[in-house]
N, C-alpha and C. Protein backbone atom coordinates (compact mmCIF):
# COMPACT_ATOMS: atom_id res chain seq x y z
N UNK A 1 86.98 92.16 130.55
CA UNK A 1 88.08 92.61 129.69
C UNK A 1 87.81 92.18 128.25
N UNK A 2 88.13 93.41 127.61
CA UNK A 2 88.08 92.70 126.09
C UNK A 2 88.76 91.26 125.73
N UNK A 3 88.54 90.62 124.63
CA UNK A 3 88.94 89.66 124.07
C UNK A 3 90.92 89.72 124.24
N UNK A 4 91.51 88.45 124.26
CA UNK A 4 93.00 88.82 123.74
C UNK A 4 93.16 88.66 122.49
N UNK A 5 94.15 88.78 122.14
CA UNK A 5 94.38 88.48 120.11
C UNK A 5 95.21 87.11 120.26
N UNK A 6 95.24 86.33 119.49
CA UNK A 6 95.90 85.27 119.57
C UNK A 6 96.72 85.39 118.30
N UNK A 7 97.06 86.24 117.94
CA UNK A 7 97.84 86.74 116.90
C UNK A 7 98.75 87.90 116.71
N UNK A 8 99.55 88.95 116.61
CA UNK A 8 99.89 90.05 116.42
C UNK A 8 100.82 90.29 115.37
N UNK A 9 100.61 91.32 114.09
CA UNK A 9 101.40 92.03 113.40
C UNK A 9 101.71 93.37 113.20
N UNK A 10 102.63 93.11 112.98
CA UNK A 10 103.88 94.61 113.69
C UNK A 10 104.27 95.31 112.31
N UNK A 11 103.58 96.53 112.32
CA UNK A 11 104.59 97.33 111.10
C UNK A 11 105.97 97.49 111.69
N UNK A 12 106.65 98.24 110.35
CA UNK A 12 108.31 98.21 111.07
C UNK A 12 108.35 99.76 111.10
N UNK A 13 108.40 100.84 110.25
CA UNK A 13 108.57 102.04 110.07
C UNK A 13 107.75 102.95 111.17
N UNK A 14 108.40 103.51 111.89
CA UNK A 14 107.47 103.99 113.28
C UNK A 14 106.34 103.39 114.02
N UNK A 15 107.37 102.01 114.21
CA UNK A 15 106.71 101.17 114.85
C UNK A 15 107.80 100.53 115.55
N UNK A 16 108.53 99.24 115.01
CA UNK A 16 109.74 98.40 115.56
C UNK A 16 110.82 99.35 115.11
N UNK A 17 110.62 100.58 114.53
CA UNK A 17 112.21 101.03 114.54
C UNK A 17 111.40 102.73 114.34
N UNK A 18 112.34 103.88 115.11
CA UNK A 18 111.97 105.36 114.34
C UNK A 18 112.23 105.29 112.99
N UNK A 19 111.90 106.21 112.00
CA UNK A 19 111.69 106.45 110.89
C UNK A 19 112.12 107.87 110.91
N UNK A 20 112.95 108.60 110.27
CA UNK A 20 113.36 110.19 109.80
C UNK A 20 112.92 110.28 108.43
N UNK A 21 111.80 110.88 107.66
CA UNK A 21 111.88 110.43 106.52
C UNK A 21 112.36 111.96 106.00
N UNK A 22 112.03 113.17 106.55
CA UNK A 22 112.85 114.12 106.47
C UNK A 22 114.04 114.35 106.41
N UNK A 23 115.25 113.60 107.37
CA UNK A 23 116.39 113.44 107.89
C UNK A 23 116.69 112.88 106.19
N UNK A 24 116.03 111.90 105.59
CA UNK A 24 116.12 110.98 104.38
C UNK A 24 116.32 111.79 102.99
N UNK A 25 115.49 112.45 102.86
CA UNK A 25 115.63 113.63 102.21
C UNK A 25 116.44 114.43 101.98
N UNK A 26 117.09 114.80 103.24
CA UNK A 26 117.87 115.51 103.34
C UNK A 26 119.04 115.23 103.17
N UNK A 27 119.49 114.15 103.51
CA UNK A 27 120.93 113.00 103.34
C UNK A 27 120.90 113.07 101.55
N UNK A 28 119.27 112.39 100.84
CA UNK A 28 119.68 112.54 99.76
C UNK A 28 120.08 113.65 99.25
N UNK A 29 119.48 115.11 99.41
CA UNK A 29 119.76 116.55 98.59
C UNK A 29 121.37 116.53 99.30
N UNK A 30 121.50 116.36 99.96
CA UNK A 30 123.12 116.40 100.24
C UNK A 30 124.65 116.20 98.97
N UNK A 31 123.95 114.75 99.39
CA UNK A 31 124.80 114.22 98.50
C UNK A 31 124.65 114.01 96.83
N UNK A 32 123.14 114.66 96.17
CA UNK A 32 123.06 114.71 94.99
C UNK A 32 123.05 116.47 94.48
N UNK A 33 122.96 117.23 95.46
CA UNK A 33 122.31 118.54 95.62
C UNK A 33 121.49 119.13 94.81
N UNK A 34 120.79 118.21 95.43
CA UNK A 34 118.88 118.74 94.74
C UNK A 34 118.93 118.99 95.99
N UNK A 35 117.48 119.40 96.06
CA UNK A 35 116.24 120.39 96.88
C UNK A 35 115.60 119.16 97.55
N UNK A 36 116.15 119.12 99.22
CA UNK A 36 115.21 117.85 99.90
C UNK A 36 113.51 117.85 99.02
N UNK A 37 113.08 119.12 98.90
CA UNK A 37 111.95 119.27 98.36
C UNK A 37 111.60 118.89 97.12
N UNK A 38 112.16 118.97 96.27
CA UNK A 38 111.89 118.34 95.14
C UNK A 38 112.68 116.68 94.93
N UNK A 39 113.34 116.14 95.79
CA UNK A 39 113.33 114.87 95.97
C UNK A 39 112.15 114.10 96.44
N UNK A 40 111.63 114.90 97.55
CA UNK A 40 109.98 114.38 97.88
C UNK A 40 109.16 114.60 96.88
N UNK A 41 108.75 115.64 96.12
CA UNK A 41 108.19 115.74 95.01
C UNK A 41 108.40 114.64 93.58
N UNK A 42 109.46 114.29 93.56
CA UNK A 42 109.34 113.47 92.32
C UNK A 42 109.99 112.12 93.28
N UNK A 43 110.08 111.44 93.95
CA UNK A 43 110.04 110.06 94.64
C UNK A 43 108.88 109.92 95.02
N UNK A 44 109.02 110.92 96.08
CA UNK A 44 107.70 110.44 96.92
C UNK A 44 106.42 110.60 97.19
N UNK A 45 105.87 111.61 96.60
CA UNK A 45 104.78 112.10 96.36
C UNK A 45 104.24 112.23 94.87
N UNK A 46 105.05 111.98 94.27
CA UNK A 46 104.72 111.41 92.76
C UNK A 46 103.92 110.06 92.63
N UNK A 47 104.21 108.96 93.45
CA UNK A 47 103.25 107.92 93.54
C UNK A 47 104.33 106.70 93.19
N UNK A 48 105.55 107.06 92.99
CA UNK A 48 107.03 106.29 92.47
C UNK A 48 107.12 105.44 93.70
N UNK A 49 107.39 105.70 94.72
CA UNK A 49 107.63 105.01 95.53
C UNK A 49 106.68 104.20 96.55
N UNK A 50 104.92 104.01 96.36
CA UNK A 50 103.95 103.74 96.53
C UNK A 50 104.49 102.40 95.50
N UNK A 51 104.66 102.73 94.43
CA UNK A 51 104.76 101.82 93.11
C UNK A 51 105.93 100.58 93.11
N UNK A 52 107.09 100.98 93.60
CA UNK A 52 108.11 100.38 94.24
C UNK A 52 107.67 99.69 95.11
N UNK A 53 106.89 100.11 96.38
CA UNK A 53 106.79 99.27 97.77
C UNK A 53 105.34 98.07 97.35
N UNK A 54 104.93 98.16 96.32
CA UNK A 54 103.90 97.25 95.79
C UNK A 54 104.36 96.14 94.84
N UNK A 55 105.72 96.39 94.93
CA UNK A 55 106.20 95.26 93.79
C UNK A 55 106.76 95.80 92.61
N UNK A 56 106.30 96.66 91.50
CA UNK A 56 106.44 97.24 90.10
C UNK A 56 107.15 97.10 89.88
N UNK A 57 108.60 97.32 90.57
CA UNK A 57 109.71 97.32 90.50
C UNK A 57 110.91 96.58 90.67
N UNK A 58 111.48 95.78 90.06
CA UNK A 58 112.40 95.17 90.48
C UNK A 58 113.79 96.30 91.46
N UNK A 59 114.31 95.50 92.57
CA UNK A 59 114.95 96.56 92.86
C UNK A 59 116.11 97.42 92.14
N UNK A 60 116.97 96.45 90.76
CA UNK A 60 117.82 97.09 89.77
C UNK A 60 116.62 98.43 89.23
N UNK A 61 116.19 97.96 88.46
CA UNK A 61 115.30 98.97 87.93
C UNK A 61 114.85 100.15 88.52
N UNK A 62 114.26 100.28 89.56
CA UNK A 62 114.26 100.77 90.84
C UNK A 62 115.13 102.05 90.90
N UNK A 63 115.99 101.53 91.41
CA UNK A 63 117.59 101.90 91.02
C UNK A 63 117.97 102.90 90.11
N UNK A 64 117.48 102.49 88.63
CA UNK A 64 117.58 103.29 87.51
C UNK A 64 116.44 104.46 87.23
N UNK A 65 115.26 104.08 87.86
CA UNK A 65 114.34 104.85 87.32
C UNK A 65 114.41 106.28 88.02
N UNK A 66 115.30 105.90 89.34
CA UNK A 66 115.17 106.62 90.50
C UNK A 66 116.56 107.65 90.34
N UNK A 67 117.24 107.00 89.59
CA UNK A 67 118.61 108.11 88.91
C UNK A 67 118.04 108.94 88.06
N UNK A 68 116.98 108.37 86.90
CA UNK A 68 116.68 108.98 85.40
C UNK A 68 115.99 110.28 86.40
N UNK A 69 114.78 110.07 87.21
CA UNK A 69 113.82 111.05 87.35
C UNK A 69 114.75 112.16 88.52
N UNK A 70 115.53 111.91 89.12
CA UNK A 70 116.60 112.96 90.10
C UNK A 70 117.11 113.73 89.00
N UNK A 71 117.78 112.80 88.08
CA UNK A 71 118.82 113.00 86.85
C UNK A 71 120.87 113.30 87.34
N UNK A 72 120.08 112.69 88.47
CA UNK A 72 121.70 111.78 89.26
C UNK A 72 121.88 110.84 89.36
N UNK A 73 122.94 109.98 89.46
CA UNK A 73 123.07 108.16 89.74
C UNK A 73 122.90 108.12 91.32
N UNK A 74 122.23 107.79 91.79
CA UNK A 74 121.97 106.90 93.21
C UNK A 74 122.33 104.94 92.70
N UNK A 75 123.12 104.93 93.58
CA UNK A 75 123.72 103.47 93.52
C UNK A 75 123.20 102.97 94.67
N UNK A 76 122.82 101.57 94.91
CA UNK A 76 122.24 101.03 95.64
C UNK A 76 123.19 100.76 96.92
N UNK A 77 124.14 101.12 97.27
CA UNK A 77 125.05 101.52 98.35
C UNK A 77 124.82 102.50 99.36
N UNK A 78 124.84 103.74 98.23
CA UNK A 78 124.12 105.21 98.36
C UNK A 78 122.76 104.72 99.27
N UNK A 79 121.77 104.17 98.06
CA UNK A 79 120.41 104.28 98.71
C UNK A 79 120.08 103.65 100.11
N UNK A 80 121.05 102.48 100.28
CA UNK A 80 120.64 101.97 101.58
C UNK A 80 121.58 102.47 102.84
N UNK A 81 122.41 103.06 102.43
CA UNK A 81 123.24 104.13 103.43
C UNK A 81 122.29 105.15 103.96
N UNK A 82 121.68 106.22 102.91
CA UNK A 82 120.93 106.68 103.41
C UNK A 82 119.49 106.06 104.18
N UNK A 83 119.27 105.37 103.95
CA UNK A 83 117.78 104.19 104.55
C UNK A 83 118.26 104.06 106.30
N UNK A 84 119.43 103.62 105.65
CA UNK A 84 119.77 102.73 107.29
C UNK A 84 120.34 103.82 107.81
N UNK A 85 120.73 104.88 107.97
CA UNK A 85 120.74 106.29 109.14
C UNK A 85 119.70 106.74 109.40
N UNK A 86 118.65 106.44 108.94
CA UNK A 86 117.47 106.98 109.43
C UNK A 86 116.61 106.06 110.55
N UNK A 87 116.95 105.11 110.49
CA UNK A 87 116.44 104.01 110.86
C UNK A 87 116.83 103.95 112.40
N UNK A 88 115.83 103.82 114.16
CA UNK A 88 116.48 103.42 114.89
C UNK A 88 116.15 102.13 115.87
N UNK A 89 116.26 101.43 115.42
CA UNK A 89 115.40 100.51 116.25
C UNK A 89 114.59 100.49 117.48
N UNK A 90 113.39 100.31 118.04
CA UNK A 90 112.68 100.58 119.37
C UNK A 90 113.01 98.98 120.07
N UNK A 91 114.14 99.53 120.74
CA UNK A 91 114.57 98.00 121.38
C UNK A 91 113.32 97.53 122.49
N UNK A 92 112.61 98.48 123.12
CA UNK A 92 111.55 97.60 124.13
C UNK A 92 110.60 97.03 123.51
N UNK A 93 109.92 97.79 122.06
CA UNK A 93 109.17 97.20 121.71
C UNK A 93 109.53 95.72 120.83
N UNK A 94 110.61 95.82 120.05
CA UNK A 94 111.20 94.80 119.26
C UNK A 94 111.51 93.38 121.22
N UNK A 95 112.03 93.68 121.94
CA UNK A 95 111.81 92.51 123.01
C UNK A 95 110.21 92.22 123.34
N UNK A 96 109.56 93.00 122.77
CA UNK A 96 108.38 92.40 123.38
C UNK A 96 107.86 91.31 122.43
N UNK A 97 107.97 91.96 121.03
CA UNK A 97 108.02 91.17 120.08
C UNK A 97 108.56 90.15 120.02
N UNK A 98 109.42 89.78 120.50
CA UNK A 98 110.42 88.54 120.41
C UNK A 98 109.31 87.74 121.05
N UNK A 99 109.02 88.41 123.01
CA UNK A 99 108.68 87.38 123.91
C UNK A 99 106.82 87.04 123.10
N UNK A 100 106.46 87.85 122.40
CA UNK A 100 105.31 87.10 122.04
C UNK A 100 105.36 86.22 120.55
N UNK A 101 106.39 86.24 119.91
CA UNK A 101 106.55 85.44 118.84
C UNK A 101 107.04 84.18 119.93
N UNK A 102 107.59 83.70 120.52
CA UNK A 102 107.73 81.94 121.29
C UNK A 102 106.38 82.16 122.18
N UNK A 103 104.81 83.06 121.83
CA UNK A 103 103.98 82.27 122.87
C UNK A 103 102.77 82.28 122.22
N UNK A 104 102.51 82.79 120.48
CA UNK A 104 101.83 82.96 119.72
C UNK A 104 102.02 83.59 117.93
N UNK A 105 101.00 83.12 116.98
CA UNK A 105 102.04 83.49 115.46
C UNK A 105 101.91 85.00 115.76
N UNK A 106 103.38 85.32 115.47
CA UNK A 106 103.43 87.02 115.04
C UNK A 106 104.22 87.38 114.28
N UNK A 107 103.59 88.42 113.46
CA UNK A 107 104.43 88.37 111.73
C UNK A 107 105.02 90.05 111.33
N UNK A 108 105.35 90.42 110.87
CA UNK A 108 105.64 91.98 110.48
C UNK A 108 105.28 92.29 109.16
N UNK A 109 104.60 93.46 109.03
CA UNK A 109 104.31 93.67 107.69
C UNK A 109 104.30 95.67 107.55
N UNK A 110 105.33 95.18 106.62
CA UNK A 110 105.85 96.79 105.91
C UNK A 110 105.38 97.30 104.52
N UNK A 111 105.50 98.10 104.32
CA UNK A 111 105.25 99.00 103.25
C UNK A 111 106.65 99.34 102.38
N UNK A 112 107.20 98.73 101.66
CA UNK A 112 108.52 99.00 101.55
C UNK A 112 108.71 97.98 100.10
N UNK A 113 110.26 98.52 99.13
CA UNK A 113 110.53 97.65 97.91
C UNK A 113 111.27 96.72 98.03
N UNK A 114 111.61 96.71 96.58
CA UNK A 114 112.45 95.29 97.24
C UNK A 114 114.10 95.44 97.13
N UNK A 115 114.54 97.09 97.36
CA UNK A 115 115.66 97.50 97.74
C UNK A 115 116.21 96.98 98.78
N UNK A 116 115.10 97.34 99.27
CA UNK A 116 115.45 97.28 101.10
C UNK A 116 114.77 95.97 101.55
N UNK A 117 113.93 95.31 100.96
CA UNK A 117 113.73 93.71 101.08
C UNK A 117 114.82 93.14 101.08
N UNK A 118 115.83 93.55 100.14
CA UNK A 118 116.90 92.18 99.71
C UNK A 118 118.05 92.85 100.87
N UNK A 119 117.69 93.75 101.28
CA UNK A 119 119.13 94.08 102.42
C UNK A 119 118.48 94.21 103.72
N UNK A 120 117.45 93.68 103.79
CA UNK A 120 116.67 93.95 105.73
C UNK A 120 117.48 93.07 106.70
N UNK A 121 118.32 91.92 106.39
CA UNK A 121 118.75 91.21 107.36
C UNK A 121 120.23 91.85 107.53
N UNK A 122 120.97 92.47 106.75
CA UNK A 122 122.23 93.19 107.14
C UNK A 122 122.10 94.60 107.83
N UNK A 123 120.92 95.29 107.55
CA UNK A 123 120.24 96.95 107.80
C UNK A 123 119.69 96.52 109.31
N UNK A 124 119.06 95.74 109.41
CA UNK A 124 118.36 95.67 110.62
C UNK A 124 117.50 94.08 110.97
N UNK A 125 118.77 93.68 111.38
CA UNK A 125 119.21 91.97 111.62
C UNK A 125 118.20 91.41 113.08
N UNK A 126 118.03 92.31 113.44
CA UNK A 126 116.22 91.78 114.76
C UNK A 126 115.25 91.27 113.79
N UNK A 127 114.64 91.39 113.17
CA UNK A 127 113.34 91.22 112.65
C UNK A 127 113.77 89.84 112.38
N UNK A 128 114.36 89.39 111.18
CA UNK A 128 114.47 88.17 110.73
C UNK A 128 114.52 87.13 112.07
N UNK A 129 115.13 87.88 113.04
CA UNK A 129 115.37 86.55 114.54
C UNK A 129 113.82 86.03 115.09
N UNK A 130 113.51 87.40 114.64
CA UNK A 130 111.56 87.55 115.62
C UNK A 130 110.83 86.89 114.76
N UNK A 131 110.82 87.64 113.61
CA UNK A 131 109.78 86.73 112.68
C UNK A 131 109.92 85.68 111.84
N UNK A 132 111.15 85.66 111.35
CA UNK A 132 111.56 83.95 110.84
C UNK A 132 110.73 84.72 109.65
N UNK A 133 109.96 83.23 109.13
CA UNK A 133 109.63 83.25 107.72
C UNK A 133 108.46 84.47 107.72
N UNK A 134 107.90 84.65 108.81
CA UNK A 134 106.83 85.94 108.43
C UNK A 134 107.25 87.02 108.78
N UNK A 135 108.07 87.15 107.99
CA UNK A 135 108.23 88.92 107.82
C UNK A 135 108.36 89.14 106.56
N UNK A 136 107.59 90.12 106.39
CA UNK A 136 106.54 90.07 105.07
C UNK A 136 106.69 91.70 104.62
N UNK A 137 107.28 91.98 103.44
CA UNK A 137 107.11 93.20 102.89
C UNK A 137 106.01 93.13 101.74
N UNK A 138 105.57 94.65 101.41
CA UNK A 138 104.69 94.33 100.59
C UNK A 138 104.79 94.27 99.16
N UNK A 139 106.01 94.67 98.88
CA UNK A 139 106.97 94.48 97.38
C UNK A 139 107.03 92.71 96.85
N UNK A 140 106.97 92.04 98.10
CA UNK A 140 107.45 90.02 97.75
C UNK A 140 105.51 89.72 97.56
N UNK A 141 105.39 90.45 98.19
CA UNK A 141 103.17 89.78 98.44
C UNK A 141 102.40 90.60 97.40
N UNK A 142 102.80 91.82 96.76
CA UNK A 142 102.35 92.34 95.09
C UNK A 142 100.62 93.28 95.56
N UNK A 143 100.81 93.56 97.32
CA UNK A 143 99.57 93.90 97.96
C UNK A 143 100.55 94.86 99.31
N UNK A 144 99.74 96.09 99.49
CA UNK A 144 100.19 97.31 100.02
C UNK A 144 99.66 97.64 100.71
N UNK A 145 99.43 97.85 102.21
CA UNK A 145 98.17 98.37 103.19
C UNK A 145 98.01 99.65 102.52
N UNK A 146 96.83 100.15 102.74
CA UNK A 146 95.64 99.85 103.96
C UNK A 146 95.04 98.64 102.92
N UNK A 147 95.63 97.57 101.58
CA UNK A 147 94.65 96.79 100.70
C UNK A 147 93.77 96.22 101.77
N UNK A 148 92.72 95.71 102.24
CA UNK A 148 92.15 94.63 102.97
C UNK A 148 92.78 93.59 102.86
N UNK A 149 92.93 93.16 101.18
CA UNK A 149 93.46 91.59 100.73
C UNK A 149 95.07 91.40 101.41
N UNK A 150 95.88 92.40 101.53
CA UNK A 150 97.08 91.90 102.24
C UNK A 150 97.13 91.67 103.63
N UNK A 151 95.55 92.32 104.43
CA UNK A 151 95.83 91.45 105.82
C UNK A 151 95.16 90.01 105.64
N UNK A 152 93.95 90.13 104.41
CA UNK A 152 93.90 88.39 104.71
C UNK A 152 94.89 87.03 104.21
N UNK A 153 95.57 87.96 103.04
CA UNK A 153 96.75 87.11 103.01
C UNK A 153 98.01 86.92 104.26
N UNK A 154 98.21 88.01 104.69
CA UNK A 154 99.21 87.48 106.09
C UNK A 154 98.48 86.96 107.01
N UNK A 155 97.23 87.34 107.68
CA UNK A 155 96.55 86.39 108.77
C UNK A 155 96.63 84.69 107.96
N UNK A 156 96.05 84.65 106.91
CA UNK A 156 96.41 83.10 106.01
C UNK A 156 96.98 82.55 105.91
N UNK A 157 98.63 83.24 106.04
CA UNK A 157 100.11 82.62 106.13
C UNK A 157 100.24 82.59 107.41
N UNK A 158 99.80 82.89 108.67
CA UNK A 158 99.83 82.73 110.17
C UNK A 158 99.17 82.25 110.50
N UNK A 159 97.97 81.89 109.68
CA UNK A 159 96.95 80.35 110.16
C UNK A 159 95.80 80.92 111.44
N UNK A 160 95.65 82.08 111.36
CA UNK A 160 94.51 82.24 112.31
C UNK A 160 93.70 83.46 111.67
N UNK A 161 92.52 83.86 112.53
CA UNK A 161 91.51 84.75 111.56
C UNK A 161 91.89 86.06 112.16
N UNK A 162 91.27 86.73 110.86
CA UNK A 162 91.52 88.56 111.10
C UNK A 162 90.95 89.16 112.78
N UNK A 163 89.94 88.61 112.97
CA UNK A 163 89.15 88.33 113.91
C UNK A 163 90.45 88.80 115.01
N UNK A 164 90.95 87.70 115.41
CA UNK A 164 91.83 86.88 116.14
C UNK A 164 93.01 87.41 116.64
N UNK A 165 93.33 88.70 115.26
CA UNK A 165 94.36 89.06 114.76
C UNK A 165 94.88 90.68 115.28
N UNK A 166 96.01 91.03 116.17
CA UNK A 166 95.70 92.20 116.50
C UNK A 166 96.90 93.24 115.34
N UNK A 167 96.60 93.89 115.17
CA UNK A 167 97.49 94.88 114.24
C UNK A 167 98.05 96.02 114.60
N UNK A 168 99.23 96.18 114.44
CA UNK A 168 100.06 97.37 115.14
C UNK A 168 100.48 98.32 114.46
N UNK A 169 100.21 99.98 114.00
CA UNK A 169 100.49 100.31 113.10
C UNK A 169 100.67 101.99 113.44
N UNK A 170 101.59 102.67 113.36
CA UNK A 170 101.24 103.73 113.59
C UNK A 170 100.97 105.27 112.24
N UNK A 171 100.38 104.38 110.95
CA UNK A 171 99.45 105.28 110.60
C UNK A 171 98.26 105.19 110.79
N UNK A 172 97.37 106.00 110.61
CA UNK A 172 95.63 105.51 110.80
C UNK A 172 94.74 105.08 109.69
N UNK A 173 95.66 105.49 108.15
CA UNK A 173 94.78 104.86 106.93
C UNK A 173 94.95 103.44 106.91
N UNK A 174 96.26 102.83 107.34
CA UNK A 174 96.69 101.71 108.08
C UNK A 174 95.49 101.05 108.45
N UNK A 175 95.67 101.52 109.78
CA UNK A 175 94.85 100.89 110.73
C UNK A 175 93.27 100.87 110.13
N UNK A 176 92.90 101.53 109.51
CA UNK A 176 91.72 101.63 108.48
C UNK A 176 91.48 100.53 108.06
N UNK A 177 92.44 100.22 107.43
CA UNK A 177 92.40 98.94 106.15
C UNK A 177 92.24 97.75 107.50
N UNK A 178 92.96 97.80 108.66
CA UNK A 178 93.08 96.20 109.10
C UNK A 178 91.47 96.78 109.86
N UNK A 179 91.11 97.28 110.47
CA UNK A 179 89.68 97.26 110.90
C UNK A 179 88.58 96.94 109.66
N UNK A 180 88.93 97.41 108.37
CA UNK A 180 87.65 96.70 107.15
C UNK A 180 87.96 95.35 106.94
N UNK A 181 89.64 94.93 107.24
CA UNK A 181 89.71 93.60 106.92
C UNK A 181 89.13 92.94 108.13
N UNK A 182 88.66 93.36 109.02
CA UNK A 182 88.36 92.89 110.20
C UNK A 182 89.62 92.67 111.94
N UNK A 183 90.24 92.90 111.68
CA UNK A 183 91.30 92.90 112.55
C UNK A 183 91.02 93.66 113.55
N UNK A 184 91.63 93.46 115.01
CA UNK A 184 91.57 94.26 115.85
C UNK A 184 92.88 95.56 115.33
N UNK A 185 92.93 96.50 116.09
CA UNK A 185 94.09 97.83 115.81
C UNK A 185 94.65 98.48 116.48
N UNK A 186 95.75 98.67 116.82
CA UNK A 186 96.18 99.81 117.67
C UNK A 186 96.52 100.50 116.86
N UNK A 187 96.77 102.28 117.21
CA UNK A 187 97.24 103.16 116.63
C UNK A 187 98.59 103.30 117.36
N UNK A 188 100.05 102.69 116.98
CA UNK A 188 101.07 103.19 117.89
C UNK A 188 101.56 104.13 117.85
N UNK A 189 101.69 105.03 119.36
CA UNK A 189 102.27 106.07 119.37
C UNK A 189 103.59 105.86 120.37
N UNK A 190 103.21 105.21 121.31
CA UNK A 190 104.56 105.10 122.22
C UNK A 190 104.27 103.29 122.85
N UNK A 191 105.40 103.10 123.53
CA UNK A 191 105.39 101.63 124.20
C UNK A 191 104.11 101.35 125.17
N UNK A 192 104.45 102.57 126.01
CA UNK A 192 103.97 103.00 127.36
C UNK A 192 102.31 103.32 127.27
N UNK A 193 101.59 103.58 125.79
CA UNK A 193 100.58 103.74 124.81
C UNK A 193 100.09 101.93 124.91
N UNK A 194 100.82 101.50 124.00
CA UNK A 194 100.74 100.13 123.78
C UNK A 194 100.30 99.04 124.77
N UNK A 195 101.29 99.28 125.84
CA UNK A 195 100.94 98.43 127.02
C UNK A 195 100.15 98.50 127.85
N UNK A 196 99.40 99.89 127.57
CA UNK A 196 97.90 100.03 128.50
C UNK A 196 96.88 99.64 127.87
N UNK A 197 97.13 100.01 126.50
CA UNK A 197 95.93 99.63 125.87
C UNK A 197 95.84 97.91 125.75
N UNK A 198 97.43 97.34 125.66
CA UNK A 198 96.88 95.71 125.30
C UNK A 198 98.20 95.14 126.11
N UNK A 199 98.75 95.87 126.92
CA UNK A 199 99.57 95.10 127.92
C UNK A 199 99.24 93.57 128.59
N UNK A 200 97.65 93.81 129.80
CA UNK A 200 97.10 93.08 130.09
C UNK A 200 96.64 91.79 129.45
N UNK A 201 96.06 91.93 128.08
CA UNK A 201 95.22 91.38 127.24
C UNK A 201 96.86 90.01 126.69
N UNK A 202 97.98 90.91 126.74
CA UNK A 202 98.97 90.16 125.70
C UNK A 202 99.65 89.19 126.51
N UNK A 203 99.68 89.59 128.14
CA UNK A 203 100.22 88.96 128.88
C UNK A 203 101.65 89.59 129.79
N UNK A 204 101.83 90.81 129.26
CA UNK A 204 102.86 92.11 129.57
C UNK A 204 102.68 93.01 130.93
C-alpha cells in the first residue's frame, strides 16, 4: 500500500461545503439588477476578486471598490447574505475531518478575502471547531494556491513536510500547485471518491 500522509489539508469551497457560484451571481443581479453576466465579468473574471482573496484588499475597501465597479452599493450584510446561501456544508466529509484533526495536524486552506475571513466563524461555525488555529485563508497569509510557497508555508505552520502532507482539493490547477510543492493530492469529487482512494491509508 502506498505511503499514509501524516498530515491533511482541506480546501473549503467544493470541498468541506458545496459552492453555487452561479446561484451567487444570480442572488447578486437580483438584488442590484445587473446581468448575473456582467457581475462575473467585472468581479470575477476581471482578476478583482483573485486580488481580494490574496490579501490587496482590506475587507472595507473591498466593499467599496466592489460598489464603484457594479456602480451599486453592496453592503457587507448584502455580501455575506449572499455568500452564505450558497454555501452547504458536506457534513460526512467535515466529521471525517474532525475525527482526523484529534489523530494528526490538519489544517484548511481557502482561496477567499478577508470579507468572509472576518465572518467564517458566524457563516460556517464547523471549521473553526476542526481546525482551531489552522484554518488558514489566503487573504491573512498574502499567498493564493496553486502559489507552491503557500503550501510550504501551511505544511510549516503544521510542523511536518510537504512530503508527508496530503492535500484535498477539488480544482486541478490546485492540486497542480500542491504536487510542484511536493505534496501528495486528491482531486475531490465525492466522499465515496475520497475514501477509496485514501480511506484505508487515513484509517476510515
Amino acid at each position: 500500500m502506498a505511503r499514509a500522509p501524516k498530515a491533511v489539508i482541506f480546501d473549503m469551497d467544493g470541498v468541506l461545503c458545496d459552492y453555487d457560484l452561479p446561484r451567487r451571481h444570480q442572488l447578486m443581479a437580483e438584488s442590484t439588477g445587473l446581468a448575473a453576466q456582467d457581475i462575473e465579468r467585472i468581479i470575477w473574471t476581471s482578476g478583482f476578486e483573485d486580488a481580494h482573496a490574496r490579501g490587496e484588499y482590506t475587507s472595507d475597501d473591498y466593499l467599496a471598490e466592489t460598489s464603484r465597479r457594479l456602480g451599486v452599493f453592496i453592503g457587507r450584510e448584502q455580501w455575506l447574505a449572499h455568500r452564505a446561501a450558497v454555501m452547504t456544508p458536506n457534513d460526512e466529509l467535515l466529521a471525517m475531518a474532525r475525527d482526523l484533526a484529534g489523530r494528526m495536524p490538519t489544517a484548511l486552506l481557502t482561496n477567499n478575502g478577508n470579507v468572509l475571513h472576518e465572518a467564517i466563524d458566524d457563516i460556517f461555525p464547523e471549521l473553526r471547531t476542526i481546525f482551531g488555529e489552522h484554518t488558514y485563508f489566503s487573504s491573512a497569509l498574502g499567498l493564493a494556491k496553486p502559489d507552491v510557497r503557500v503550501f510550504a508555508e501551511v505544511t510549516r505552520r503544521l510542523g511536518v513536510a510537504p512530503a508527508d502532507t496530503l492535500f484535498v482539493d477539488d480544482q486541478e490547477d490546485y492540486g497542480d500547485g500542491g504536487r510542484a510543492a511536493g505534496l501528495m493530492v486528491h482531486q475531490f469529487t465525492t466522499v465515496a471518491a475520497f475514501r477509496q482512494e485514501y480511506g484505508e491509508r487515513l484509517g476510515f
